[in-house]
N, C-alpha and C. Protein backbone atom coordinates (compact mmCIF):
# COMPACT_ATOMS: atom_id res chain seq x y z
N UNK A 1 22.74 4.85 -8.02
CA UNK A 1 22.98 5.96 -7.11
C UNK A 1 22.04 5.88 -5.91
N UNK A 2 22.82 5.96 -4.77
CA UNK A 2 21.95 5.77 -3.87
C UNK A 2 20.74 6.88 -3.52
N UNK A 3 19.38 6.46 -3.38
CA UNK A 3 18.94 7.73 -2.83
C UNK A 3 18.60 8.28 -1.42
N UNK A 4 17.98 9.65 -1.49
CA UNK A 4 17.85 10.15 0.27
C UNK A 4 16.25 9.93 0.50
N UNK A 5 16.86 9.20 1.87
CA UNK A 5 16.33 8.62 2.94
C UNK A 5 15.91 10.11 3.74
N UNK A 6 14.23 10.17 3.87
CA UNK A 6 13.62 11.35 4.79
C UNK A 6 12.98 10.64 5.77
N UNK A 7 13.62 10.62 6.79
CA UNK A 7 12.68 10.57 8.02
C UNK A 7 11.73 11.41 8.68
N UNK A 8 10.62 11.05 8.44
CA UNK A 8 9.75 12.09 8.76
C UNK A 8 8.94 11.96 10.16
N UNK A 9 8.63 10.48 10.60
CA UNK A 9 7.77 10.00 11.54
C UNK A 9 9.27 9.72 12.44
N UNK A 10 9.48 10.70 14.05
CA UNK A 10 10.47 10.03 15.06
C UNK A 10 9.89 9.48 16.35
N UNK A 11 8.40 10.20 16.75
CA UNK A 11 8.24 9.39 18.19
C UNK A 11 6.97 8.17 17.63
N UNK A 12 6.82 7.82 18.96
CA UNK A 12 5.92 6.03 19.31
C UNK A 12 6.70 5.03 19.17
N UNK A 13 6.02 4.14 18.99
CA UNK A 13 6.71 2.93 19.00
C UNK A 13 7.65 2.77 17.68
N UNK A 14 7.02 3.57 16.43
CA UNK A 14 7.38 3.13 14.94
C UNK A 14 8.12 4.50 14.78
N UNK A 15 9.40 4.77 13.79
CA UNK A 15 9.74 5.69 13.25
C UNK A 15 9.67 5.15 11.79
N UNK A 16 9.67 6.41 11.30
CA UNK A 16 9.08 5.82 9.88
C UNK A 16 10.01 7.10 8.75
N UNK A 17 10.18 6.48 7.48
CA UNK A 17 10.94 7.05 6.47
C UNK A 17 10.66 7.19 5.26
N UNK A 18 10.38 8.04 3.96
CA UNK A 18 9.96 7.59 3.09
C UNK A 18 11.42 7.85 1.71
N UNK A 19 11.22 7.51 0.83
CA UNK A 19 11.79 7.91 -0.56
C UNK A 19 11.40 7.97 -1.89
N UNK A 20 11.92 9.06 -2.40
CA UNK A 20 11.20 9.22 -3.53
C UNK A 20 12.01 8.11 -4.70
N UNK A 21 11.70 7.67 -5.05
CA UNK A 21 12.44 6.25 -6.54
C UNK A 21 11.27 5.83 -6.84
N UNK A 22 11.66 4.71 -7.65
CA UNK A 22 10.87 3.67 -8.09
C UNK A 22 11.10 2.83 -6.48
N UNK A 23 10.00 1.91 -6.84
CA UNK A 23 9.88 1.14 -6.03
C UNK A 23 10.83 -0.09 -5.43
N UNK A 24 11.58 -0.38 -7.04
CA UNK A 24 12.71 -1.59 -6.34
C UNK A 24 13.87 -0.58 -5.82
N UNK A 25 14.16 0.81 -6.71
CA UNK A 25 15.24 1.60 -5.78
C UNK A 25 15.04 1.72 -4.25
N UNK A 26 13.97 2.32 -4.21
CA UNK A 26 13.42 2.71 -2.94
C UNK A 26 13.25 1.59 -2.00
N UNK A 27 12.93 1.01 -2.07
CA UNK A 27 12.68 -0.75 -1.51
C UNK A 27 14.26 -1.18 -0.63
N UNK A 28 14.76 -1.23 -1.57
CA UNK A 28 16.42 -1.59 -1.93
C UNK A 28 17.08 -0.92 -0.68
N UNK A 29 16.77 0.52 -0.72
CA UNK A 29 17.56 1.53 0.13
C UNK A 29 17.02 1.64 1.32
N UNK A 30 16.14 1.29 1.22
CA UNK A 30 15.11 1.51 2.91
C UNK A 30 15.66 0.23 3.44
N UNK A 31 15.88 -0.88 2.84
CA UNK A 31 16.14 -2.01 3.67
C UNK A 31 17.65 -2.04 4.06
N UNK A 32 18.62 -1.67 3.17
CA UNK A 32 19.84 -1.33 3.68
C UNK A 32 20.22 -0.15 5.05
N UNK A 33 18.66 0.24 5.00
CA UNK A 33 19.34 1.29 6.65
C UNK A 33 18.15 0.80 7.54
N UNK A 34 17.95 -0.43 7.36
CA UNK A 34 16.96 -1.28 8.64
C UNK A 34 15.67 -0.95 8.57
N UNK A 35 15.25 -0.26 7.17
CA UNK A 35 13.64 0.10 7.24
C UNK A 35 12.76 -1.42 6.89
N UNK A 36 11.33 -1.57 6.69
CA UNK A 36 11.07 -2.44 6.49
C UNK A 36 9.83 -1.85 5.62
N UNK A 37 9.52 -1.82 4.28
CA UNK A 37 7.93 -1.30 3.55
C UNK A 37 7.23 -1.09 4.65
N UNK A 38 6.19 -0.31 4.78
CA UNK A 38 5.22 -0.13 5.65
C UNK A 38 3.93 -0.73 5.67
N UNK A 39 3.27 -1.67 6.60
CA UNK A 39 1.92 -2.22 6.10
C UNK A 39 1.01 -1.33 5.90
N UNK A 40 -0.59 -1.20 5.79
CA UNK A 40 -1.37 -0.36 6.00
C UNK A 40 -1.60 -0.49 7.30
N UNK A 41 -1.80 -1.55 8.09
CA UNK A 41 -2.54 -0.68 9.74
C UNK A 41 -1.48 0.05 9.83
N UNK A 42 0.28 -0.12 9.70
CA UNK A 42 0.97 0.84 10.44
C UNK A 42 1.10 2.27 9.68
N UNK A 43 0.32 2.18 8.32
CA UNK A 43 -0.12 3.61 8.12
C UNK A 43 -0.84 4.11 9.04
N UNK A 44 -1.99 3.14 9.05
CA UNK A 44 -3.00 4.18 9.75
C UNK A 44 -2.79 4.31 11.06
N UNK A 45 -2.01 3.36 11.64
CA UNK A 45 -1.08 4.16 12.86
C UNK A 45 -0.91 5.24 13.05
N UNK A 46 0.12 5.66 12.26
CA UNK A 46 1.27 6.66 12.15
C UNK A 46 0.05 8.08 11.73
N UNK A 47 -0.62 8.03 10.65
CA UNK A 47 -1.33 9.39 10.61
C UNK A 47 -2.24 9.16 11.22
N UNK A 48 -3.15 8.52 12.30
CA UNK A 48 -3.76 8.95 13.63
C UNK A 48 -3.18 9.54 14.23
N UNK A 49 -1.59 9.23 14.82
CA UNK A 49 -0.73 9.68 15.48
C UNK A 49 -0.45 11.19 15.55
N UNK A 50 0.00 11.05 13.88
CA UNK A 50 0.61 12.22 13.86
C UNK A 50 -0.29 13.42 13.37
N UNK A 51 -1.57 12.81 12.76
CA UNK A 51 -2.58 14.17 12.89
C UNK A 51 -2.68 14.03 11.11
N UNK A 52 -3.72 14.59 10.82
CA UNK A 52 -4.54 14.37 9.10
C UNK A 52 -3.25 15.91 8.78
N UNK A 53 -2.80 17.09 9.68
CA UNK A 53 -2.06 17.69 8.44
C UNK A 53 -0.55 17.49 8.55
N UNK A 54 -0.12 16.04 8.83
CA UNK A 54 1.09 15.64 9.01
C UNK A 54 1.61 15.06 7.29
N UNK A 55 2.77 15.12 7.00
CA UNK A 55 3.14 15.03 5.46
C UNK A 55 2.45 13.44 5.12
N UNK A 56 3.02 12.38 6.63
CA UNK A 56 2.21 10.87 5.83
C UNK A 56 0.74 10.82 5.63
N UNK A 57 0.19 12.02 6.69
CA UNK A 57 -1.25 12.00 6.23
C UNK A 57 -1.79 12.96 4.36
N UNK A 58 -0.72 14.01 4.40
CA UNK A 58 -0.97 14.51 3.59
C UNK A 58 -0.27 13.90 2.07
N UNK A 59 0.14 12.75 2.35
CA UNK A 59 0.83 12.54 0.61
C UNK A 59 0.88 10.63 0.52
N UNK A 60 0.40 10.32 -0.19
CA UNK A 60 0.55 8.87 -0.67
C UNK A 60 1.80 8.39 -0.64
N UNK A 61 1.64 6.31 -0.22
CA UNK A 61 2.62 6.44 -1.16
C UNK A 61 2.63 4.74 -0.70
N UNK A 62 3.53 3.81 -1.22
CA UNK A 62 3.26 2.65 -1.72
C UNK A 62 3.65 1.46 -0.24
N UNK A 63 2.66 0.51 0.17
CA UNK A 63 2.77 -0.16 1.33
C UNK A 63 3.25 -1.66 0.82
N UNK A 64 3.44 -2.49 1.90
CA UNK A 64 3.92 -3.72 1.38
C UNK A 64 2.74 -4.88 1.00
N UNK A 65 1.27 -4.36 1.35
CA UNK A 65 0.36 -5.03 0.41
C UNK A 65 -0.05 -5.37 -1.24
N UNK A 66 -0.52 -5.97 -1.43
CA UNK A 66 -0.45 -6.13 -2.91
C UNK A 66 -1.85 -6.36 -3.38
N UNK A 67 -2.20 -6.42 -4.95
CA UNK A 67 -3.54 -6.93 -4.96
C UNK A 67 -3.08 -8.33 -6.26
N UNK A 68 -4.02 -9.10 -6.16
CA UNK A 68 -3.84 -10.09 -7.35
C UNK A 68 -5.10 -10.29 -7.84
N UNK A 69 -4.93 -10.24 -9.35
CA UNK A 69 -6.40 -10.51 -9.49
C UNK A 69 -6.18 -11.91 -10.81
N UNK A 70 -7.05 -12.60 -10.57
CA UNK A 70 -7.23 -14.05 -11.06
C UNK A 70 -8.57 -14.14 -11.87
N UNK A 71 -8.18 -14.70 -13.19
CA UNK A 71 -9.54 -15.23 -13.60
C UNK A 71 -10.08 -15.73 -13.09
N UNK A 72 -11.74 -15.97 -13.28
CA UNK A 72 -12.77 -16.40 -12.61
C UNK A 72 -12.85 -16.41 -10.99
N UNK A 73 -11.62 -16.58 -10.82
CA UNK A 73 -11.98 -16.26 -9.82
C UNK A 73 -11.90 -14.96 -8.57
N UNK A 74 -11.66 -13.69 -9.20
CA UNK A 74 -11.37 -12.49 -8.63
C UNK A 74 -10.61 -11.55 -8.54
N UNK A 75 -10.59 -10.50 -7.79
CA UNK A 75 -9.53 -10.04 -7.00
C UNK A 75 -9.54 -9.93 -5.54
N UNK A 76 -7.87 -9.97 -5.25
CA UNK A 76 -7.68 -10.26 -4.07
C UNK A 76 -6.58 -9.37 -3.41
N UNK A 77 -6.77 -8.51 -2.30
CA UNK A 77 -6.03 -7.95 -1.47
C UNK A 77 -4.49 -8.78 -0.53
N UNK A 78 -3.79 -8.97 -0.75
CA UNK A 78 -2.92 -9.88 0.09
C UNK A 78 -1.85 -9.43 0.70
N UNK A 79 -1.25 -9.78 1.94
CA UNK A 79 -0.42 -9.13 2.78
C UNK A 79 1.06 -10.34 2.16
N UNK A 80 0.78 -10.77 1.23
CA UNK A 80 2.04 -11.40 0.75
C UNK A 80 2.49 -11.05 -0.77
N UNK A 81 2.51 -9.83 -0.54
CA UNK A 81 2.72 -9.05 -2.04
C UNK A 81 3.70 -10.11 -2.90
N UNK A 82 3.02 -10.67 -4.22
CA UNK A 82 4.48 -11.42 -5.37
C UNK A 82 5.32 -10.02 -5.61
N UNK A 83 4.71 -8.99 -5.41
CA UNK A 83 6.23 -7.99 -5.79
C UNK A 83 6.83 -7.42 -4.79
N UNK A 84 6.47 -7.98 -3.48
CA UNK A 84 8.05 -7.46 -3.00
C UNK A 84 8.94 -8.77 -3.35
N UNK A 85 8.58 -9.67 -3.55
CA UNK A 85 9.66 -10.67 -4.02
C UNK A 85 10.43 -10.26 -5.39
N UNK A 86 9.32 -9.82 -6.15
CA UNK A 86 9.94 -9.72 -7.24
C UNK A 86 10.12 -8.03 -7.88
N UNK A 87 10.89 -7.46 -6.88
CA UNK A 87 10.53 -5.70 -7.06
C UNK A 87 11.30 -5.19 -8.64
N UNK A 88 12.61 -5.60 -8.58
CA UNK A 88 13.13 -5.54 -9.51
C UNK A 88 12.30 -6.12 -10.73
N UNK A 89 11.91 -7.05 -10.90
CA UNK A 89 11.22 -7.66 -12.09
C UNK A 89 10.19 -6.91 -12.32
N UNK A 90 9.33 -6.53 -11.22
CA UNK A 90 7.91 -5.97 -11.65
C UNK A 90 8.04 -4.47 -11.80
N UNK A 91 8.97 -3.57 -11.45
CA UNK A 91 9.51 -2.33 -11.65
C UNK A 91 9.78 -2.16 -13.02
N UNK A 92 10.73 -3.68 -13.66
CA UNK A 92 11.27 -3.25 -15.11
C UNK A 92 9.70 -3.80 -15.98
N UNK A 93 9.01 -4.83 -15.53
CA UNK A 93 7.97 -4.71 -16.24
C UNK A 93 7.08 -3.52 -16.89
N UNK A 94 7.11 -2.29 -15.83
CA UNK A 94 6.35 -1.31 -15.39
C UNK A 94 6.49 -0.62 -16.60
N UNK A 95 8.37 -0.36 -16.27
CA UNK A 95 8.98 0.20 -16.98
C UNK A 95 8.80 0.25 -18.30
N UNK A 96 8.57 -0.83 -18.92
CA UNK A 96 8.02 -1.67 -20.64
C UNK A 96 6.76 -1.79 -20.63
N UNK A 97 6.06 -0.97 -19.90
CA UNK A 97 4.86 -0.76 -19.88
C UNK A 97 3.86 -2.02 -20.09
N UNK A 98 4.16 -2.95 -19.28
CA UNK A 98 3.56 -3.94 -19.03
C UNK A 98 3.37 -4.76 -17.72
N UNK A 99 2.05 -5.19 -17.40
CA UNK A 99 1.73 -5.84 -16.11
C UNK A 99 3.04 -6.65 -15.80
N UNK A 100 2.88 -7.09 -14.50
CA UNK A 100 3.35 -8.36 -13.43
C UNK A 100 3.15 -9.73 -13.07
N UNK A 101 3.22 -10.46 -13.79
CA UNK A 101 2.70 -11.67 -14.05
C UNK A 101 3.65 -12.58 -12.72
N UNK A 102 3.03 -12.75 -11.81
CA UNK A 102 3.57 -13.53 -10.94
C UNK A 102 3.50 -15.16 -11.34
N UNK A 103 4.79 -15.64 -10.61
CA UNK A 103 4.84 -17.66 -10.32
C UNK A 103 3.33 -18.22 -9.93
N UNK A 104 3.51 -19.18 -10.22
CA UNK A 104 2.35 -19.75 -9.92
C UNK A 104 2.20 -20.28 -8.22
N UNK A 105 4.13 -20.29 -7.95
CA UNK A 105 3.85 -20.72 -6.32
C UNK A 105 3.64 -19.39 -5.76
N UNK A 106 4.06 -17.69 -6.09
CA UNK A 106 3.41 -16.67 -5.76
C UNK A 106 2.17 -16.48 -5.77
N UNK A 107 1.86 -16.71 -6.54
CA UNK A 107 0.19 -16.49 -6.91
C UNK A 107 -0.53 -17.63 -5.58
N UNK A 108 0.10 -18.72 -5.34
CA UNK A 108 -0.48 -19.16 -4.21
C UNK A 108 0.05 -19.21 -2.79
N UNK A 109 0.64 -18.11 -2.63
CA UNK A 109 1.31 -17.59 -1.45
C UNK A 109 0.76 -16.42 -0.81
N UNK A 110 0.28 -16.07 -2.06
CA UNK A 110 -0.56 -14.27 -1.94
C UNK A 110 -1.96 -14.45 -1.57
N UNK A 111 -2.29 -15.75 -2.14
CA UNK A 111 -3.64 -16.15 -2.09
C UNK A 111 -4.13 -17.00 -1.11
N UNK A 112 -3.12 -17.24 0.07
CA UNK A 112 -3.35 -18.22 1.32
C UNK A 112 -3.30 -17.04 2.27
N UNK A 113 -2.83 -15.72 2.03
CA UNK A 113 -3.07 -14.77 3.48
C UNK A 113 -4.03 -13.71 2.26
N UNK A 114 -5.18 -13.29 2.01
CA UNK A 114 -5.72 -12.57 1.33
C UNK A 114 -7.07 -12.51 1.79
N UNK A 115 -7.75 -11.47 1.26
CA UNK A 115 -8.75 -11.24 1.43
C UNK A 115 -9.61 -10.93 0.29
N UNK A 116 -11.18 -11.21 -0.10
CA UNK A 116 -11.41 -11.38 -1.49
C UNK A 116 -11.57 -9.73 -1.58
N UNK A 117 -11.88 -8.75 -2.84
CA UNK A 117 -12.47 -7.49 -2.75
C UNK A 117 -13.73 -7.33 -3.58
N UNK A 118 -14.68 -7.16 -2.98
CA UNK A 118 -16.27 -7.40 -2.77
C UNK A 118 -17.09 -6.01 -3.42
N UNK A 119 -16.30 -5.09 -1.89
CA UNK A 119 -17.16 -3.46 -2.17
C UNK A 119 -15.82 -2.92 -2.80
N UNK A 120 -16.34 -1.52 -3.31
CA UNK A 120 -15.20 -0.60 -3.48
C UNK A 120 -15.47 0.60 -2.83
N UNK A 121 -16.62 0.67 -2.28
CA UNK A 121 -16.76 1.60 -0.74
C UNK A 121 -17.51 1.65 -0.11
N UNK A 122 -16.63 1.73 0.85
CA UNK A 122 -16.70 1.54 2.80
C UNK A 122 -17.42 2.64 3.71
N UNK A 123 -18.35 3.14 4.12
CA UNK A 123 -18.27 4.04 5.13
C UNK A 123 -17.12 3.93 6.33
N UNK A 124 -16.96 5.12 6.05
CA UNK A 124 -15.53 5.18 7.31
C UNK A 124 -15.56 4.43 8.44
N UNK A 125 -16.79 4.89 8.87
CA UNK A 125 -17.32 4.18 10.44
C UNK A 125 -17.68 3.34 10.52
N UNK A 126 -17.24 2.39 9.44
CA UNK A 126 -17.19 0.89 9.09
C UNK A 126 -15.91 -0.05 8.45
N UNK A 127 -14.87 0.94 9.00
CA UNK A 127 -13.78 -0.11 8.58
C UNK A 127 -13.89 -1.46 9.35
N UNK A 128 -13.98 -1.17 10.81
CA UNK A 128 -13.50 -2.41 11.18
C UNK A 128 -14.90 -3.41 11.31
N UNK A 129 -15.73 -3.37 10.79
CA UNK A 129 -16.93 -4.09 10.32
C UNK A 129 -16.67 -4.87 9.29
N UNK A 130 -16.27 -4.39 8.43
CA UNK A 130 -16.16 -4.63 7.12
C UNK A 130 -15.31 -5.72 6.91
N UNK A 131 -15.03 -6.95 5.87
CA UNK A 131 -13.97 -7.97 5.85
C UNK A 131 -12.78 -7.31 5.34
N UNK A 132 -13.07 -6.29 4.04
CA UNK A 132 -11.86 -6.25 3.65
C UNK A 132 -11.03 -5.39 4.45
N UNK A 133 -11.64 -4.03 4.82
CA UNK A 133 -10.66 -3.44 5.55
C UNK A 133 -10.60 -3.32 7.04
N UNK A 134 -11.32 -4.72 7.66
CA UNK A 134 -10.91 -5.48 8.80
C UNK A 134 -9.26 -6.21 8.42
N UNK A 135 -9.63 -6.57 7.47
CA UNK A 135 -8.12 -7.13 6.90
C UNK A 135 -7.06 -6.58 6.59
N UNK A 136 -7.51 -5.65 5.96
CA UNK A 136 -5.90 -4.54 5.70
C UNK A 136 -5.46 -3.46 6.39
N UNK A 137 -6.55 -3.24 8.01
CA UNK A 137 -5.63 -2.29 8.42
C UNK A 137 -6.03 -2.52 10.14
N UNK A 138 -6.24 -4.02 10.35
CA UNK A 138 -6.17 -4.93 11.49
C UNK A 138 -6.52 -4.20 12.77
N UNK A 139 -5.88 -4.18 13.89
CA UNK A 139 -5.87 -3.05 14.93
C UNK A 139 -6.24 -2.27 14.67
N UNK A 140 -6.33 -1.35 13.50
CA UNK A 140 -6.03 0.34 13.43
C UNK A 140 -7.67 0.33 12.87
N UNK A 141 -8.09 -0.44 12.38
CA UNK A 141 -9.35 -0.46 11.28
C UNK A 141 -10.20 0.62 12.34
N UNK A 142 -10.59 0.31 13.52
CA UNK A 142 -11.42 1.23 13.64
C UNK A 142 -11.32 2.74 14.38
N UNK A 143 -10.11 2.39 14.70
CA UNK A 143 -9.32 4.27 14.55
C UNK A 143 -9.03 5.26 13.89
N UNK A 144 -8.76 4.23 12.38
CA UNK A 144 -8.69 5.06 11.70
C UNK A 144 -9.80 5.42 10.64
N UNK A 145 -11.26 4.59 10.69
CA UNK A 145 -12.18 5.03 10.34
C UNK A 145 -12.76 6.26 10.82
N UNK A 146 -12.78 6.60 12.21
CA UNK A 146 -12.76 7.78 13.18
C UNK A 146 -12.01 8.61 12.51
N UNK A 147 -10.60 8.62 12.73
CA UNK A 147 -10.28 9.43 11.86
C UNK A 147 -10.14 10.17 10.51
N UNK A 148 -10.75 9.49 9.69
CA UNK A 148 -10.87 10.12 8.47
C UNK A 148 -12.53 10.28 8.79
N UNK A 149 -13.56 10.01 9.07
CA UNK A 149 -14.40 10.70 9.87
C UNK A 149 -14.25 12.65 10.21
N UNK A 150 -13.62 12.22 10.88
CA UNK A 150 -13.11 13.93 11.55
C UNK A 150 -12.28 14.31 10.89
N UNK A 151 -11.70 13.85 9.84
CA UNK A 151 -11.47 14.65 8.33
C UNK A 151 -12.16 15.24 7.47
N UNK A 152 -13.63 14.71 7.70
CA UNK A 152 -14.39 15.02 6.56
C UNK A 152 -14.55 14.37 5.30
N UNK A 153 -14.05 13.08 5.36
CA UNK A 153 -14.35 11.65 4.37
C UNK A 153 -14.92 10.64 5.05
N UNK A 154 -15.78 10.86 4.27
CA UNK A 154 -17.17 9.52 4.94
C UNK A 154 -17.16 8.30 4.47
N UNK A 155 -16.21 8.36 2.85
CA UNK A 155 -16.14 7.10 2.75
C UNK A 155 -14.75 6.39 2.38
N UNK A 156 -14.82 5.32 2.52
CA UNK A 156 -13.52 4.84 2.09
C UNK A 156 -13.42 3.94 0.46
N UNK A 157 -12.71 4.46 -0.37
CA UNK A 157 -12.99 3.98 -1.65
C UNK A 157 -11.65 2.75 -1.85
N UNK A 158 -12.15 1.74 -2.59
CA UNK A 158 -10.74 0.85 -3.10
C UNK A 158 -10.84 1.32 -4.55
N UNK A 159 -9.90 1.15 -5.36
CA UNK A 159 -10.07 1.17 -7.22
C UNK A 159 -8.93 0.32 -7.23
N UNK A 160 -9.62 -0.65 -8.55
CA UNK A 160 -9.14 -1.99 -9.01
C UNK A 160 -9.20 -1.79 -10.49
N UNK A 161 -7.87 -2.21 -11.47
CA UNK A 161 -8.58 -2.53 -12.77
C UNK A 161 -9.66 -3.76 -12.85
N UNK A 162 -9.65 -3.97 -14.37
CA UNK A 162 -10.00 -5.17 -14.57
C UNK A 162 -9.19 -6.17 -14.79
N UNK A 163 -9.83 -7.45 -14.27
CA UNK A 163 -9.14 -9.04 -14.68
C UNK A 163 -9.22 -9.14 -16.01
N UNK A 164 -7.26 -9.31 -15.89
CA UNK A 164 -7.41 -10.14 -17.38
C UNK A 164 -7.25 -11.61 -17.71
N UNK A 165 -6.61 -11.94 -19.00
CA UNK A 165 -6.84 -13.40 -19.36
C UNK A 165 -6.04 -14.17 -18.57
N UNK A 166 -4.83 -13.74 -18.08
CA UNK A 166 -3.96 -13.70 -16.98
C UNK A 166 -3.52 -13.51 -16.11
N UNK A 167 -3.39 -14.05 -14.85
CA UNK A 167 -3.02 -13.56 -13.56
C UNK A 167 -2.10 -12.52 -13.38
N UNK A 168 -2.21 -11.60 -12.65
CA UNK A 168 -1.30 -10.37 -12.62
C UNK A 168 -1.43 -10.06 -11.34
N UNK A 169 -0.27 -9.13 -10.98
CA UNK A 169 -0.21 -8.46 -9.39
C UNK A 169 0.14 -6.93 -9.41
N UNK A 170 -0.24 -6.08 -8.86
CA UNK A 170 0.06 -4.51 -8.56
C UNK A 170 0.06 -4.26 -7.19
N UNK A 171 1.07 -3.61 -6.52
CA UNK A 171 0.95 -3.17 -5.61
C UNK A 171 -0.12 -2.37 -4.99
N UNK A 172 0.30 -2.15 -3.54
CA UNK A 172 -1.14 -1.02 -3.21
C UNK A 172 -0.40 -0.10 -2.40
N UNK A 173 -0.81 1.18 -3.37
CA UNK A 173 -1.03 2.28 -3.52
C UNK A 173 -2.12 3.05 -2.49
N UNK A 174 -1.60 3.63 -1.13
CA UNK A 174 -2.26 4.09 -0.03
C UNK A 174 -2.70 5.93 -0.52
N UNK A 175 -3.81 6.37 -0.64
CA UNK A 175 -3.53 7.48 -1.75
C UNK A 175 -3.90 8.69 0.07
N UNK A 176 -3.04 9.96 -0.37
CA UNK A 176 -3.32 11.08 0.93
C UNK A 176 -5.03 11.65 0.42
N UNK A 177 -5.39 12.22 2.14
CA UNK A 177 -6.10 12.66 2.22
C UNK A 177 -7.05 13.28 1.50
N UNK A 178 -6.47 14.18 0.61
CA UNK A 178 -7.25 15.23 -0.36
C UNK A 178 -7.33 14.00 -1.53
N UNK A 179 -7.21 12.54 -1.65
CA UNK A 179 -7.66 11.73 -2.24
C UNK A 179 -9.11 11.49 -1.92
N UNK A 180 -9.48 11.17 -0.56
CA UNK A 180 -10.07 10.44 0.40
C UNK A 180 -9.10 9.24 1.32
N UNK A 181 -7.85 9.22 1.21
CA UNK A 181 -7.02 7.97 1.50
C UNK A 181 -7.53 6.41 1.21
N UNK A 182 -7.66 7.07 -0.48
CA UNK A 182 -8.52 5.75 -1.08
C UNK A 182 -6.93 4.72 -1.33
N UNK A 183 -7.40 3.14 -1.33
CA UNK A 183 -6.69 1.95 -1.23
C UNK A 183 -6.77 1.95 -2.70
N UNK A 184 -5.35 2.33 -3.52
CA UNK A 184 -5.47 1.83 -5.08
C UNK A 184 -4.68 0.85 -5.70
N UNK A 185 -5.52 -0.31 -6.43
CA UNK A 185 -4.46 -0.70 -6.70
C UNK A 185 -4.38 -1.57 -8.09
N UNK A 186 -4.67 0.30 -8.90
CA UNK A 186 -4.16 0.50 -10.28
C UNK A 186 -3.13 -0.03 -10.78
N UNK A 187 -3.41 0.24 -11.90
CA UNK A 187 -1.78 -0.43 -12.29
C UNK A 187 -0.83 0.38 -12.49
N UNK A 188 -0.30 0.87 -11.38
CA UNK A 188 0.76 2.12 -11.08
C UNK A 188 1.96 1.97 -11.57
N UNK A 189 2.57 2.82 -12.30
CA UNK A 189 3.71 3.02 -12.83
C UNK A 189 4.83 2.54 -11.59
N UNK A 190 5.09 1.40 -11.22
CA UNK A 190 6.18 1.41 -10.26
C UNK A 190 7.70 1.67 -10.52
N UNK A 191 8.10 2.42 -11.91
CA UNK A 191 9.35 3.02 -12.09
C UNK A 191 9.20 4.54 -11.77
N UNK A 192 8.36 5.19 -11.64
CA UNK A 192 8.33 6.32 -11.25
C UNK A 192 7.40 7.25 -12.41
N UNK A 193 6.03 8.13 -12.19
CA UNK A 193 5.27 8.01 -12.31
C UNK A 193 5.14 9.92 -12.13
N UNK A 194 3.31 10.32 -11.42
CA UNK A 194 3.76 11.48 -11.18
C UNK A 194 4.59 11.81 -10.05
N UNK A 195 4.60 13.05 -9.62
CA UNK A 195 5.30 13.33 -8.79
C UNK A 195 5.36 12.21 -7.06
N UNK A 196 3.77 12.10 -6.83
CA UNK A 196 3.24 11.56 -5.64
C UNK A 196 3.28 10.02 -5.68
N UNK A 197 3.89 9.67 -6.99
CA UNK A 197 3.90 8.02 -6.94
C UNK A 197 5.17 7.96 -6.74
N UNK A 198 6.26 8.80 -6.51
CA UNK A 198 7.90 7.93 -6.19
C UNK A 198 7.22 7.42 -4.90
N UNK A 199 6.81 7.31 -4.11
CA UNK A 199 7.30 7.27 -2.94
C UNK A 199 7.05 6.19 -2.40
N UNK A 200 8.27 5.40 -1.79
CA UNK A 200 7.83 4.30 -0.85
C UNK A 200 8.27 4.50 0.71
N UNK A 201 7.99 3.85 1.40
CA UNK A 201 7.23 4.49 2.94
C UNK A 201 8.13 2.77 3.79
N UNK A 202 9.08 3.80 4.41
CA UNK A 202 9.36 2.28 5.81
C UNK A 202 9.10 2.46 7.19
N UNK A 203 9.33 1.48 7.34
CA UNK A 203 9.21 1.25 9.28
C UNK A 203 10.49 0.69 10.06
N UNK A 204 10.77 0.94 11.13
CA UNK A 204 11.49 0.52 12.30
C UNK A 204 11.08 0.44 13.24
N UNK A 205 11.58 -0.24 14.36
CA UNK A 205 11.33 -0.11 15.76
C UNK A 205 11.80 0.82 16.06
N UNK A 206 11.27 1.80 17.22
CA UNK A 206 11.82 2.93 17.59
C UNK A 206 12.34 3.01 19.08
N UNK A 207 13.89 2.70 19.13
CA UNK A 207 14.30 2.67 20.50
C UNK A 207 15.07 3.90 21.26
């Protein structure tokens, strides 16, 4: 069944849409009406834009970054999520209440555009200082440190499980404000979860 598509973000350059599903529903349906997942800088676009008590500032919800974490050798933030390739697969994983075990040529696809994760918090007024979230929110890093600044969050938190014996991938989970707009990337129920985890978040050009 198809679901509804809310457009919430209409002026700038980006209009933007979110839906409440699981993630491969939601995924699925945003791309059939020309949306595209949303990265994080073009989060932090969009709620600079539109102001900390705008709904994308005020409510989470899931971007096209990913995290992977690898024995011995880490975890890793990557702008080549293995689950948007594999949304359906890692949704029904979720579903059976079990991790995401990405390919091994995923796992090194994710791991050629990535960034390692070091701290798990940032002073605001140090995003764009910082490697990791110089990395995940590019342009915007130091606008939108300012802005959550003049929110009244000083810092910026990531949360990671732990590595296991096996390589695994989880999405990332952009959490709202009255979080801190902490970067999570738990191992979130991507079939649908509490209320604030349906949601996945797109983009367009806005002509």
């Amino acid at each position: 069944m198809k679901t509804q598509i809310i457009e919430d973000v209409k002026k700038g350059s980006l209009r933007s849409a979110y839906v409440e599903a699981s993630f491969y529903d939601a995924k699925k349906d945003l791309e059939k009406s020309r949306y595209e997942i949303i990265s994080l800088e073009q989060m932090a676009l969009l709620r600079v834009q539109e102001g900390k008590g705008a709904f994308i500032s005020q409510n989470g919800n899931w971007t096209r970054e990913g995290f992977v974490y690898v024995p011995q050798k880490g975890i890793f933030l990557t702008k080549n999520s293995p689950i948007m390739e594999s949304a359906e697969k890692a949704t029904e994983c979720h579903k059976n209440k079990r991790v995401f075990h990405p390919t091994s040529k995923q796992i090194e696809n994710a791991l050629a555009d990535s960034c390692k994760v070091t701290d798990l918090s940032i002073p605001s007024l140090k995003l764009a200082e910082e490697e990791l979230t110089a990395y995940a929110f590019g342009n915007q890093a130091k606008a939108y440190g300012e802005f959550l600044k003049e929110a009244g969050i000083n810092t910026f938190k990531i949360y990671t499980p732990n590595i296991q014996e096996k390589t695994f991938a989880t999405q990332a989970w952009f959490g709202w404000l009255v979080s801190g707009s902490r970067l999570d990337g738990g191992d979130r129920d991507l079939c649908g979860g509490l209320f604030y985890y349906y949601k996945a978040r797109g983009v367009q050009a806005n002509s």
